[in-house]
Structure formats: structure tokens, C-alpha cells
C-alpha atoms as a PDB file:
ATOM      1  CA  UNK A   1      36.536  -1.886  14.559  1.00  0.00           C
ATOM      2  CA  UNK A   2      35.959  -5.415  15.803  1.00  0.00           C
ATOM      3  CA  UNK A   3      35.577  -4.446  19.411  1.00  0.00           C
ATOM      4  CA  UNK A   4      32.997  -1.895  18.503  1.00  0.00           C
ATOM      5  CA  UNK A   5      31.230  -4.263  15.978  1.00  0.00           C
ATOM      6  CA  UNK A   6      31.191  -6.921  19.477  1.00  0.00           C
ATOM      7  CA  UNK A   7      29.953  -4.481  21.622  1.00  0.00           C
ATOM      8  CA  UNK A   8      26.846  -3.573  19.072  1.00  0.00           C
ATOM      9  CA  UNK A   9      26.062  -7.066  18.872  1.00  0.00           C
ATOM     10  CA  UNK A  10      26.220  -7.525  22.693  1.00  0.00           C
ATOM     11  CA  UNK A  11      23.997  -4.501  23.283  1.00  0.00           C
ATOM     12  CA  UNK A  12      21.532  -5.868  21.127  1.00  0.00           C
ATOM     13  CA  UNK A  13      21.448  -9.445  22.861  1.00  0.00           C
ATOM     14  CA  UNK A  14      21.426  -7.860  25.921  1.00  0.00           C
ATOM     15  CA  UNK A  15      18.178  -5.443  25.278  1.00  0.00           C
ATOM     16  CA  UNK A  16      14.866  -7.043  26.631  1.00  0.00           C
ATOM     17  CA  UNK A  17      13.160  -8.255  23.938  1.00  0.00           C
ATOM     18  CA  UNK A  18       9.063  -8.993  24.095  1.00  0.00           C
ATOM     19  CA  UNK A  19       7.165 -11.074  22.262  1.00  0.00           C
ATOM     20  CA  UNK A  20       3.719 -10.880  23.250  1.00  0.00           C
ATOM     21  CA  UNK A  21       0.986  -9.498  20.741  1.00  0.00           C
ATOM     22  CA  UNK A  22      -0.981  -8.324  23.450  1.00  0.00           C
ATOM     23  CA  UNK A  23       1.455  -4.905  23.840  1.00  0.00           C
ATOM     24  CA  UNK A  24       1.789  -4.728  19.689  1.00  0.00           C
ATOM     25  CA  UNK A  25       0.320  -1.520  18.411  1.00  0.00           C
ATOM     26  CA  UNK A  26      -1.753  -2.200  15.344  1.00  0.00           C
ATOM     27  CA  UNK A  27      -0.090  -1.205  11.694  1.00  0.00           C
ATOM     28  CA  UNK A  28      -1.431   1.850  10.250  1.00  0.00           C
ATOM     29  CA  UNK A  29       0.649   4.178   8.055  1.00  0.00           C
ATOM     30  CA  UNK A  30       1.785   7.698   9.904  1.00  0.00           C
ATOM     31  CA  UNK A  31       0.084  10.560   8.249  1.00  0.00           C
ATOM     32  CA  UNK A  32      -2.573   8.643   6.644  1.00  0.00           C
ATOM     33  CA  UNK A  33      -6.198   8.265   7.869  1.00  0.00           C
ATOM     34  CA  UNK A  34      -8.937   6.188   6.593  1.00  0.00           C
ATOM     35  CA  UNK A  35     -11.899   8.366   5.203  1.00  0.00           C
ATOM     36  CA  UNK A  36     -15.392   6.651   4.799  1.00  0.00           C
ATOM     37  CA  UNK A  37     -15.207   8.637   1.210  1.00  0.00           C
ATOM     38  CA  UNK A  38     -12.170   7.514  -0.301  1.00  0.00           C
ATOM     39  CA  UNK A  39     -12.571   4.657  -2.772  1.00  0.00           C
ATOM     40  CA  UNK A  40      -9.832   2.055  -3.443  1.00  0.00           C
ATOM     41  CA  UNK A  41      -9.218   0.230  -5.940  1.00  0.00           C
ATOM     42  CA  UNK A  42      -6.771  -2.880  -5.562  1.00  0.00           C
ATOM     43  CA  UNK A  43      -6.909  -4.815  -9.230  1.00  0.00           C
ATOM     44  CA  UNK A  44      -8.839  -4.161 -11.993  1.00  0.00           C
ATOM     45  CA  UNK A  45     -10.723  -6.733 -13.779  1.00  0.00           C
ATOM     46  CA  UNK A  46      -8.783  -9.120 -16.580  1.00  0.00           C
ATOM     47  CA  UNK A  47      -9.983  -6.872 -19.852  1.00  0.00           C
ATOM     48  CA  UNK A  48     -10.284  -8.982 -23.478  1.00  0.00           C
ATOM     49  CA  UNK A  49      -7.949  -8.861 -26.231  1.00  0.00           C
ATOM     50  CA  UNK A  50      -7.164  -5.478 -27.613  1.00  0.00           C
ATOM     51  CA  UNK A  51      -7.973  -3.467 -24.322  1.00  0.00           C
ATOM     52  CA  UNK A  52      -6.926  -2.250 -21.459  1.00  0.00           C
ATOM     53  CA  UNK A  53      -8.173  -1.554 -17.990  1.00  0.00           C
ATOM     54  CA  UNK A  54      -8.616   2.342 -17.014  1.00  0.00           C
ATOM     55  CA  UNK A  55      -9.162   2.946 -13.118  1.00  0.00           C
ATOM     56  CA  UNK A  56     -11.747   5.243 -11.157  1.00  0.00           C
ATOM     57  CA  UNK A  57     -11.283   9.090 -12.048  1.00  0.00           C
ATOM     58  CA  UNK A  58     -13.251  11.615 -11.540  1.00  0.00           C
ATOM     59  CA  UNK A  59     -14.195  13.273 -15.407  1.00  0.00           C
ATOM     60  CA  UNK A  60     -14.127  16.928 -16.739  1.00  0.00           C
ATOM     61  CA  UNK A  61     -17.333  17.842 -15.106  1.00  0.00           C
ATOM     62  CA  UNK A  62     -16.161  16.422 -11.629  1.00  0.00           C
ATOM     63  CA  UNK A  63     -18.464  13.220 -12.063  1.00  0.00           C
ATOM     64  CA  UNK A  64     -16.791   9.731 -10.366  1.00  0.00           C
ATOM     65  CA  UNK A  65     -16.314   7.532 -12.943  1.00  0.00           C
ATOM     66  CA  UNK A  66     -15.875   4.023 -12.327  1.00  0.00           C
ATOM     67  CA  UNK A  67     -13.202   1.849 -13.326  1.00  0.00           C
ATOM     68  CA  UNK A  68     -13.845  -0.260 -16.572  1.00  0.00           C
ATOM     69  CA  UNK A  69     -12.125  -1.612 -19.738  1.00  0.00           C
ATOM     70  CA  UNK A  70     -11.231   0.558 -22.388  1.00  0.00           C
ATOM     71  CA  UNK A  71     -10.309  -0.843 -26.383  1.00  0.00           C
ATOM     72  CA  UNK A  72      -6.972   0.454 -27.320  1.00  0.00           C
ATOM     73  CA  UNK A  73      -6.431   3.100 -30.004  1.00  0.00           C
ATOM     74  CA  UNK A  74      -5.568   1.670 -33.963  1.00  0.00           C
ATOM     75  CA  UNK A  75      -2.462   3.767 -34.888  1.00  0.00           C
END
């Protein structure tokens, strides 16, 4: 188990290892293209006492509504 645990380690120091930014690829998720439509929405806006904040949606009659802040329901 040690010997094999060495020779892992040693394979790994032993692998060229590159450090120039100039061959990185850039970060994008696989699977997942940016779309001039799509509409994101990071944070929502700090919302007063007694509400809450509700994001984008799109309503019943397929109408984008845009995030806002919404007064919680009395019980």
C-alpha cells in the first residue's frame, strides 16, 4: 500500500506541469451557452420590514414580470 501510495505521488511530481495563462482555456460551464435572451438575476434588492423579495417570472398570460418586493401575507 505504501509503495503504491509512493509511486502515485512520484508520477504526479514527475508529470510536466505548465503554468502559463497564455495555453489556459477560458471557464465556461459544459452544456451551457449564453443566450442574448436569457435574463439573470444575481441579488435582489434589500426589501423593508414585513416583505420579501419575489424574482423575475414570467405570469399566467406568459408576460415577463420583473423582480420586485412583495408584503408578506397576515395569517
Amino acid at each position: 500500500m505504501r509503495f503504491a501510495m509512493l509511486l502515485l505521488i512520484g508520477a504526479c511530481l514527475m508529470s510536466p506541469v505548465t503554468t502559463t495563462s497564455a495555453q489556459a482555456a477560458p471557464l465556461q460551464p459544459l452544456g451551457i451557452e449564453a443566450d442574448a435572451n436569457s435574463i439573470v438575476e444575481v441579488a435582489g434588492p434589500r426589501c423593508g420590514r414585513y416583505s420579501h423579495y419575489v424574482r423575475g417570472h414570467r405570469g399566467r398570460n406568459g408576460q415577463w414580470i420583473k423582480g420586485h418586493c412583495v408584503r408578506n401575507r397576515r395569517r
